[in-house]
N, C-alpha and C. Protein backbone atom coordinates (compact mmCIF):
# COMPACT_ATOMS: atom_id res chain seq x y z
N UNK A 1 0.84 -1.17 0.00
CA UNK A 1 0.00 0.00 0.00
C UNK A 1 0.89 1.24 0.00
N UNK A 2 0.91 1.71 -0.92
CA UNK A 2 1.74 3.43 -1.13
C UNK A 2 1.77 4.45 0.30
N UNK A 3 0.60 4.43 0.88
CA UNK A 3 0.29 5.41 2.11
C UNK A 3 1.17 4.72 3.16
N UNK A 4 1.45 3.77 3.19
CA UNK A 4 2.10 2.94 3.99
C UNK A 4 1.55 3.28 6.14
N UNK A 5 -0.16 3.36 5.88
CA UNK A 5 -0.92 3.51 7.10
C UNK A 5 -0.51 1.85 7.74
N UNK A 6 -1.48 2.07 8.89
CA UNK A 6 -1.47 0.42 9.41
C UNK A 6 -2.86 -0.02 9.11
N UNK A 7 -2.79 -1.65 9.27
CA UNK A 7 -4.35 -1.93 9.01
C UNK A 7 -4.71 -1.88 10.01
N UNK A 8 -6.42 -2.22 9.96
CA UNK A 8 -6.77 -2.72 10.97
C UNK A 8 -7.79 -3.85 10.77
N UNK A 9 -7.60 -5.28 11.47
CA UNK A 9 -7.74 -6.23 11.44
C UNK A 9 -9.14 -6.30 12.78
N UNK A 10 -10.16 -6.86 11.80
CA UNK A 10 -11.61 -7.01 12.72
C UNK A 10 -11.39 -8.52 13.18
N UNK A 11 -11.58 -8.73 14.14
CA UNK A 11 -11.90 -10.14 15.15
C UNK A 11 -12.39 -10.33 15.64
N UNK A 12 -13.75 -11.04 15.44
CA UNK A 12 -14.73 -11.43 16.62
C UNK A 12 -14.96 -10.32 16.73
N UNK A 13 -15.74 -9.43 16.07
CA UNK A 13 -15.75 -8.25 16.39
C UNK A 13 -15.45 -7.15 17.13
N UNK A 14 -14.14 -7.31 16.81
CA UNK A 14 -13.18 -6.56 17.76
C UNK A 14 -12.16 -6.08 16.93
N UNK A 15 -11.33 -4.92 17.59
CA UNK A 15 -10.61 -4.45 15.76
C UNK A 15 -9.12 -4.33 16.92
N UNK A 16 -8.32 -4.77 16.08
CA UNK A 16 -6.88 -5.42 16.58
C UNK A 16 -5.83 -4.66 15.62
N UNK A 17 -4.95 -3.27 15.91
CA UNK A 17 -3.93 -2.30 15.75
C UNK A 17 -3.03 -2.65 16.06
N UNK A 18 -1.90 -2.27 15.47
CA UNK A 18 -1.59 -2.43 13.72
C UNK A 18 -1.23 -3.90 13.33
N UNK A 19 -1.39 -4.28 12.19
CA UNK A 19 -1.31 -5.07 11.61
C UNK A 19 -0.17 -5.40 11.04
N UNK A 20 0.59 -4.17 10.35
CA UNK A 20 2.29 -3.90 9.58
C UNK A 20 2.98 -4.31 10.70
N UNK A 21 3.86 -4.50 10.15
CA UNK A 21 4.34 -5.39 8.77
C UNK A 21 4.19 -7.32 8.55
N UNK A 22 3.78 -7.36 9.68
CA UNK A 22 3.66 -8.77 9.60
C UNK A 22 2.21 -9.32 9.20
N UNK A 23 1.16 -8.38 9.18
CA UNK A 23 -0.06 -8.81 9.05
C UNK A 23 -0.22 -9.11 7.52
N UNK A 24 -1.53 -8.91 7.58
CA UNK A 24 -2.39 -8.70 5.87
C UNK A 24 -2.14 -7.95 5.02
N UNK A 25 -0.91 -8.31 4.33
CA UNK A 25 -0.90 -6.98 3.56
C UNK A 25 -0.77 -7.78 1.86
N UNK A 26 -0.99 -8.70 1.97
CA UNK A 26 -1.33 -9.32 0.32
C UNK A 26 -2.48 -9.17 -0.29
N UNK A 27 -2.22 -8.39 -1.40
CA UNK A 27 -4.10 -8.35 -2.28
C UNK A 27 -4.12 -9.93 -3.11
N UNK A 28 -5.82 -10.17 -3.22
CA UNK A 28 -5.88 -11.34 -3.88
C UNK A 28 -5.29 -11.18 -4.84
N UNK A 29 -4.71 -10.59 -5.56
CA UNK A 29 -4.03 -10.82 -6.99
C UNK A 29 -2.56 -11.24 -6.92
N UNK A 30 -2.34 -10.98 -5.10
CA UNK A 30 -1.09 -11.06 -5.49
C UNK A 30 -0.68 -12.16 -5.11
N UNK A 31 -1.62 -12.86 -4.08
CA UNK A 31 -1.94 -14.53 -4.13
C UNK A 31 -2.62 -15.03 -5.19
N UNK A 32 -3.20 -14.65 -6.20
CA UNK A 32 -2.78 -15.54 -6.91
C UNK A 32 -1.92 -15.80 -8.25
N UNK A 33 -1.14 -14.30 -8.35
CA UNK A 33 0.17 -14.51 -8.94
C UNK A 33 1.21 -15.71 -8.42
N UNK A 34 1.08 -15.53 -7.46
CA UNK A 34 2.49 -16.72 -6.43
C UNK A 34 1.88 -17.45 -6.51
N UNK A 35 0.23 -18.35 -6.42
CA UNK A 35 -0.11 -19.51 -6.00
C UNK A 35 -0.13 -20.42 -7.48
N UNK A 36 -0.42 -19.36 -8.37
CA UNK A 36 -0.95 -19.98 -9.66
C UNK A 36 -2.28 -20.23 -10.13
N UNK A 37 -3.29 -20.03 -9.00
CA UNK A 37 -4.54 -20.28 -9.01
C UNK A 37 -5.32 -18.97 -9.27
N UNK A 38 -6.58 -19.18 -10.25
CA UNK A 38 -7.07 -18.10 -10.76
C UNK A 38 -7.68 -17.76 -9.38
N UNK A 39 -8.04 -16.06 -9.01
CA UNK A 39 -8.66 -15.42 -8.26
C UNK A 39 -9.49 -16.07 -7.44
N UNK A 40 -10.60 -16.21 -8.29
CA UNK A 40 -12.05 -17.06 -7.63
C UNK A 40 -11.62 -18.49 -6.95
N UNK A 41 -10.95 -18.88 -7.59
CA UNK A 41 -10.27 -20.01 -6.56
C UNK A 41 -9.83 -19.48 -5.09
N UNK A 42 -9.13 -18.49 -5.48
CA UNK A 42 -8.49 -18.02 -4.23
C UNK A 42 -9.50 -17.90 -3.30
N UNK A 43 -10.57 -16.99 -3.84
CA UNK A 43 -11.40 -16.30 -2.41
C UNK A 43 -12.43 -17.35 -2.15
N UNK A 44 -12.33 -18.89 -2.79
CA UNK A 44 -12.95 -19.76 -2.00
C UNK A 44 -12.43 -20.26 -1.33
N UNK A 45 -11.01 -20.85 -1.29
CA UNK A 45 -10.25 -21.63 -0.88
C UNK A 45 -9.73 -21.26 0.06
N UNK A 46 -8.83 -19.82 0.12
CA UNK A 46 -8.21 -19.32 1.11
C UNK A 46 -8.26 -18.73 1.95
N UNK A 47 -8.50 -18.78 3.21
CA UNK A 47 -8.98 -17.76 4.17
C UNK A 47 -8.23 -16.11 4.07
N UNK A 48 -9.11 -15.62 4.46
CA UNK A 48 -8.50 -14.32 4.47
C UNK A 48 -8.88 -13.23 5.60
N UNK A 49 -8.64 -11.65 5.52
CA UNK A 49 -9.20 -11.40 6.49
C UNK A 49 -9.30 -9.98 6.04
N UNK A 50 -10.38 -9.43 7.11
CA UNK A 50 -11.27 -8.07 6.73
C UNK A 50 -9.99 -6.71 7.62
N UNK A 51 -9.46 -6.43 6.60
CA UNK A 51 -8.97 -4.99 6.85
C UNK A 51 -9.37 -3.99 6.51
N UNK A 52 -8.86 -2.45 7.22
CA UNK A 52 -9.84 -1.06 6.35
C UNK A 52 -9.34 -1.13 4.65
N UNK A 53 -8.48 -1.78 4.33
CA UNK A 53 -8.26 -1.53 2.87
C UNK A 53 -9.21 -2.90 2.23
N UNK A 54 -9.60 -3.53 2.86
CA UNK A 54 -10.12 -4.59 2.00
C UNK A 54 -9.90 -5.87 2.45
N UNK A 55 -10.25 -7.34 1.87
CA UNK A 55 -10.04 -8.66 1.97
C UNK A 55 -8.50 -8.53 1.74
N UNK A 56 -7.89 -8.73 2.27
CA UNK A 56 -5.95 -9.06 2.65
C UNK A 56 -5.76 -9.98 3.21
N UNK A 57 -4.32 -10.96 2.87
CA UNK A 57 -4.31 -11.83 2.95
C UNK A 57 -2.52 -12.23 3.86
N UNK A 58 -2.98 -13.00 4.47
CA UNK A 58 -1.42 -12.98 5.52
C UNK A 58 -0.22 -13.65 4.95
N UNK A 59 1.00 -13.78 5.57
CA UNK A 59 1.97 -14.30 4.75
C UNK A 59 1.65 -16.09 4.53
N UNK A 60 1.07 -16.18 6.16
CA UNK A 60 1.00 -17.67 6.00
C UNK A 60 -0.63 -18.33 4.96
N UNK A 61 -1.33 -17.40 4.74
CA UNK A 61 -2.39 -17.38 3.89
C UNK A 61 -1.93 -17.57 2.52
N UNK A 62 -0.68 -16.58 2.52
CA UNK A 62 0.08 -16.77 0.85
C UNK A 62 0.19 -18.71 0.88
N UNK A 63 1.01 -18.77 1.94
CA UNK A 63 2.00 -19.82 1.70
C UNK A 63 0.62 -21.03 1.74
N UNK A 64 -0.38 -21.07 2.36
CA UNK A 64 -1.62 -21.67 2.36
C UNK A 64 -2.20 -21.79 0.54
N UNK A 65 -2.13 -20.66 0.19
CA UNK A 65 -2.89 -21.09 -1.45
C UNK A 65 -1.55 -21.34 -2.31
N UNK A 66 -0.26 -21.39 -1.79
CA UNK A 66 0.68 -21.70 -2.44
C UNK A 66 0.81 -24.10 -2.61
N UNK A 67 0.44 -23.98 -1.41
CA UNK A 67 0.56 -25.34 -1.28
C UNK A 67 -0.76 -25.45 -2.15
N UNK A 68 -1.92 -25.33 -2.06
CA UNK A 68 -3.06 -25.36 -3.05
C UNK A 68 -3.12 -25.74 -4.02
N UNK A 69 -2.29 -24.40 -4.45
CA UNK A 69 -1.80 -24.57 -6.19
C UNK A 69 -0.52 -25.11 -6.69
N UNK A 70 -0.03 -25.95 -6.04
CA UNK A 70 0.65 -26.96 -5.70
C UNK A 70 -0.12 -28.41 -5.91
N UNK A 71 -1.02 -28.61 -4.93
CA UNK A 71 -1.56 -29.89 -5.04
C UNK A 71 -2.09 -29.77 -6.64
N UNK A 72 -3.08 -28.76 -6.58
CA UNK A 72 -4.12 -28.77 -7.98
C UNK A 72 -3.25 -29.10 -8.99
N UNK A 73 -2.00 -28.35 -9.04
CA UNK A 73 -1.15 -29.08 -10.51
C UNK A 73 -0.77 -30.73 -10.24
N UNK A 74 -0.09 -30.98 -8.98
CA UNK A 74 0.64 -32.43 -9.43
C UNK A 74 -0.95 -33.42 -9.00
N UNK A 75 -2.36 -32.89 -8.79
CA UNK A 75 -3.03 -33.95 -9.16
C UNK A 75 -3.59 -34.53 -7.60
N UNK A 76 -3.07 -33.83 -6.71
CA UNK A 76 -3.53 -34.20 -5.24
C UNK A 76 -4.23 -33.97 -4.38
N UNK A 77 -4.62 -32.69 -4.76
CA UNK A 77 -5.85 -31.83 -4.38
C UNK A 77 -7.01 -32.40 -3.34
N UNK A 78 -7.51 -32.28 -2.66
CA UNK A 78 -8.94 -32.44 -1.97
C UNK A 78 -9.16 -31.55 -1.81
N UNK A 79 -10.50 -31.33 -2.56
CA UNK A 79 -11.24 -30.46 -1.37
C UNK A 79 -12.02 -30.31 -0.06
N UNK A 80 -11.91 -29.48 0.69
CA UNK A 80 -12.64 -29.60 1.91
C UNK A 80 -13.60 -30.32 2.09
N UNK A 81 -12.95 -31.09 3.10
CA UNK A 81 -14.46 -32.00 3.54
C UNK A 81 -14.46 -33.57 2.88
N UNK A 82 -13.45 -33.88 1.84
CA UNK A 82 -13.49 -35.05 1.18
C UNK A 82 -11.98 -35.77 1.71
């Protein structure tokens, strides 16, 4: 984010300051540049979380749709619940 503000992260309805640098600061696009998986995949698959800039996504969220799009190519995939 250019402004380089902090987020703020809602929980249980409760809002949890600051977030930088370790929080949410991945846009879906940019998970799913790294994961390989188109968008809409992403925002079913991957959890994410409600900041003032938007749905953002954590480092370990990256690394979460990274393994994803991982399985989906070599063929190993489950989805939830199966």
């Amino acid at each position: 984010m250019p402004d380089e503000q902090p987020l703020t992260l809602i929980s249980g309805g409760r809002r949890v300051d600051p977030v930088r640098p370790a929080g949410a600061v991945f846009t879906i696009k940019d998970v799913a540049v790294a994961s390989g998986v188109p968008q809409p995949v992403v925002a079913q698959l991957v959890p994410r979380v409600w900041t003032d800039a938007g749905w953002m996504y954590t480092a370990e969220q990256m690394r979460h749709a990274v393994r994803i799009g991982d399985s989906i190519r070599d063929g190993t995939y489950l989805p939830p619940g199966e």
